[in-house]
N, C-alpha and C. Protein backbone atom coordinates (compact mmCIF):
# COMPACT_ATOMS: atom_id res chain seq x y z
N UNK A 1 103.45 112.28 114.40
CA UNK A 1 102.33 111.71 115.12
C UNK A 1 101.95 110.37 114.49
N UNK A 2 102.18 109.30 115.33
CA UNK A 2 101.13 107.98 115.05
C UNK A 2 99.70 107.66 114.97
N UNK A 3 99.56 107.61 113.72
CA UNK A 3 98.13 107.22 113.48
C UNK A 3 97.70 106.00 114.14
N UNK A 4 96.82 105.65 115.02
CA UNK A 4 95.63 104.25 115.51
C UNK A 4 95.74 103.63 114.25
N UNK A 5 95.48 102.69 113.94
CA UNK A 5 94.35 102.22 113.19
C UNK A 5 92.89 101.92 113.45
N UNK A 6 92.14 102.06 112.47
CA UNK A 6 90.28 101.53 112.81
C UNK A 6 90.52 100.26 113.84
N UNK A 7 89.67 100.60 114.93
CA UNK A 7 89.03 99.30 115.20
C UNK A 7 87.96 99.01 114.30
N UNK A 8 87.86 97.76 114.17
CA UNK A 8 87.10 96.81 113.71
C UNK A 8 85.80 96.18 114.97
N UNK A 9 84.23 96.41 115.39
CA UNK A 9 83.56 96.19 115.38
C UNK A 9 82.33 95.17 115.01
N UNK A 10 81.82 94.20 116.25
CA UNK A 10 80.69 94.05 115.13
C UNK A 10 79.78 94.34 115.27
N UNK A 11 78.63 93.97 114.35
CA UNK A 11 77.15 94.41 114.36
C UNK A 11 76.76 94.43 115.65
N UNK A 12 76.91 93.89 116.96
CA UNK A 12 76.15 93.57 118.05
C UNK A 12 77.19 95.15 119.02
N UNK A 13 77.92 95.14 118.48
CA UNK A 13 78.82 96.41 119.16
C UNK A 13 78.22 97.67 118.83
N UNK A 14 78.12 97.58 117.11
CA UNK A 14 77.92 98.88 117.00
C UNK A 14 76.14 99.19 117.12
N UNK A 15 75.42 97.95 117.02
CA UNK A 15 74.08 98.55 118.08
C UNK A 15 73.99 98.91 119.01
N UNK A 16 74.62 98.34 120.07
CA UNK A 16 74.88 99.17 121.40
C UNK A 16 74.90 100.50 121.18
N UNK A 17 75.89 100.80 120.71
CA UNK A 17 76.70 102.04 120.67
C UNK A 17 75.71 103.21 119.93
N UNK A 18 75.18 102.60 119.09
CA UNK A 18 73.74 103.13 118.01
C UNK A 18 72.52 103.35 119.07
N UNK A 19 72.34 102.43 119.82
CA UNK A 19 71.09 102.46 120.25
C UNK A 19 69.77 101.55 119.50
N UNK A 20 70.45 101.01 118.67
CA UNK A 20 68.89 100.03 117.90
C UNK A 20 69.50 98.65 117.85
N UNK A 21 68.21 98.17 117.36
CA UNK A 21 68.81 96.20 117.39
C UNK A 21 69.90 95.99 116.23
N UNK A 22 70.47 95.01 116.37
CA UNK A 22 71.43 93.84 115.54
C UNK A 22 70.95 93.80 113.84
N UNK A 23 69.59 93.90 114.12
CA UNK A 23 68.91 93.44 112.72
C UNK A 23 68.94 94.91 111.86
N UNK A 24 69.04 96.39 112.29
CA UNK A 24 68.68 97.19 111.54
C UNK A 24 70.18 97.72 111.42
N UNK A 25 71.32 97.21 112.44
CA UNK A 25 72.74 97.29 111.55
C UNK A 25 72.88 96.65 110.37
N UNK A 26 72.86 95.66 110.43
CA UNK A 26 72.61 94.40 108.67
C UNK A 26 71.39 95.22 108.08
N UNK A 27 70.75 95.80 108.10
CA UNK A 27 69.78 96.54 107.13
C UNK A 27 70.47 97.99 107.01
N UNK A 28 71.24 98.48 107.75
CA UNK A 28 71.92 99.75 107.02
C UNK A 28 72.79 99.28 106.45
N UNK A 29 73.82 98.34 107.13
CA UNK A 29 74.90 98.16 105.70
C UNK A 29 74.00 97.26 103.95
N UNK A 30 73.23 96.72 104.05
CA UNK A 30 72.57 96.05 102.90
C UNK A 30 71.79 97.16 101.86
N UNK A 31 71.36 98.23 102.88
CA UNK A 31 71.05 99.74 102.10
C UNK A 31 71.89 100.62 101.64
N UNK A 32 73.43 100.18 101.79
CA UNK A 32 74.40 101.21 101.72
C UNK A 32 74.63 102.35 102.85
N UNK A 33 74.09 102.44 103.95
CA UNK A 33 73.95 103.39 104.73
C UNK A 33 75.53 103.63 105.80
N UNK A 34 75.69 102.26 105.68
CA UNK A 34 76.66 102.51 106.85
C UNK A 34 77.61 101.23 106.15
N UNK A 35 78.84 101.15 106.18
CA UNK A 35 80.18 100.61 105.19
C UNK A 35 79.98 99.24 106.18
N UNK A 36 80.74 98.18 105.77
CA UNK A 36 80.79 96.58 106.31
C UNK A 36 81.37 95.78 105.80
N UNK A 37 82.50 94.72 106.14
CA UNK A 37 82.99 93.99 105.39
C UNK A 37 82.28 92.74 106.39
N UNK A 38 82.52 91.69 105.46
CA UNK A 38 82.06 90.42 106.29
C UNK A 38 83.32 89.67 106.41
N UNK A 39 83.72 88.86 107.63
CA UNK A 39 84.92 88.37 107.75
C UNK A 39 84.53 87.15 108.31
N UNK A 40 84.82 86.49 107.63
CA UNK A 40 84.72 84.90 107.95
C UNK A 40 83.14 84.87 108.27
N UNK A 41 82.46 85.39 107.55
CA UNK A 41 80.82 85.06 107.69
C UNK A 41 80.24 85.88 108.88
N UNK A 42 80.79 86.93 109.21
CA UNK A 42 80.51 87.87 110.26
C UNK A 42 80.99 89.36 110.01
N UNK A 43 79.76 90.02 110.16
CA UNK A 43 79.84 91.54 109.39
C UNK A 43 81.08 92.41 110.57
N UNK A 44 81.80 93.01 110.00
CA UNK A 44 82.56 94.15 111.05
C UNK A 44 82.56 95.70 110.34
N UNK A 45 82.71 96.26 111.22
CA UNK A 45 82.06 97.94 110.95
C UNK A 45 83.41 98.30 111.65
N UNK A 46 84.17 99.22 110.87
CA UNK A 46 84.88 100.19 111.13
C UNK A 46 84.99 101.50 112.27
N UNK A 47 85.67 101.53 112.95
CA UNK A 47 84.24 102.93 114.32
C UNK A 47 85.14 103.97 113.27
N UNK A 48 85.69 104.39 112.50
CA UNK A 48 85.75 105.61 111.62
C UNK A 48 84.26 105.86 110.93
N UNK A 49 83.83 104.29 110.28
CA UNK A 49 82.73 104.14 109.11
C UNK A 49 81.53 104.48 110.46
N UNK A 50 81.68 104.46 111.48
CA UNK A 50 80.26 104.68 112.54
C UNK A 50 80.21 105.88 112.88
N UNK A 51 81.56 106.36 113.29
CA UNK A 51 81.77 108.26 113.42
C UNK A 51 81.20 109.21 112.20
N UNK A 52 81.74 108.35 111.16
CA UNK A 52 81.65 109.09 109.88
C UNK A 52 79.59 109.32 109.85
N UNK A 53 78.70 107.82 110.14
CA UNK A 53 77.89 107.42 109.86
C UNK A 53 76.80 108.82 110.99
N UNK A 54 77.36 108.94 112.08
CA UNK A 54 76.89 109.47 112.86
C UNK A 54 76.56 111.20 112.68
N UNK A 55 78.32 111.14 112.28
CA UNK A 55 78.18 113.11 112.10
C UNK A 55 77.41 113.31 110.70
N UNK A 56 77.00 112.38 109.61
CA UNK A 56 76.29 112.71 108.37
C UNK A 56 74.35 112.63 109.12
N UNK A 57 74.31 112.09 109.96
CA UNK A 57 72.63 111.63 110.33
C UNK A 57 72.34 112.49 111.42
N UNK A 58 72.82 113.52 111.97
CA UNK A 58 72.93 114.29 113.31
C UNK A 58 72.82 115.69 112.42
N UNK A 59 71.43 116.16 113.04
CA UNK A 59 71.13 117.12 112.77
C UNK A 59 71.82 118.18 113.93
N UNK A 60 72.48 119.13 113.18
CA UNK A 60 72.80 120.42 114.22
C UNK A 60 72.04 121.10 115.27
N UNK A 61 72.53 121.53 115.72
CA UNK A 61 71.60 122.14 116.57
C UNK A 61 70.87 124.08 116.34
N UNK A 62 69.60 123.91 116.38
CA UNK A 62 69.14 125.19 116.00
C UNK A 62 69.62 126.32 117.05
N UNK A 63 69.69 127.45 116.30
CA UNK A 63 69.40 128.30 117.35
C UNK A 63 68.14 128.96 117.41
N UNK A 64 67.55 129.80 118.57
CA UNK A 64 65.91 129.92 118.82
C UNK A 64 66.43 131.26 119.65
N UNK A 65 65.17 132.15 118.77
CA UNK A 65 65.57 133.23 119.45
C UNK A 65 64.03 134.04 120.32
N UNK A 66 63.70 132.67 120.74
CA UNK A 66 61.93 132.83 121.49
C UNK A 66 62.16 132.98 122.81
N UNK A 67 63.14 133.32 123.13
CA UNK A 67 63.33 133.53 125.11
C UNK A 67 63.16 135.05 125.32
């Protein structure tokens, strides 16, 4: 089996995809929260490093046994 490689992303992509602004992607990668290289003066995000970012911040789902 052939592995993909990462796409490469940028900040304005992976807000979309997040759901929040431009400015609080550059504030998770500057917190360590979420991985980033800068390439030629422009941040890119990995979609492994956003998958990865996602399934660690995603709370499971409960089960409820009130029905």
């Amino acid at each position: 089996m052939i592995q993909q490689p990462d796409k490469y992303l940028s900040a304005s992509e992976v807000s979309c995809h997040l759901g929040v602004c431009r400015d609080t992607i550059y504030r998770m990668i500057k917190d360590g929260q979420l991985k980033g290289v800068r390439v030629r003066g422009q941040w890119r995000i990995k979609t492994s490093d956003v998958h990865y970012f996602v399934k660690q911040n995603t709370n499971p789902p409960q089960h409820c046994d009130n029905y």
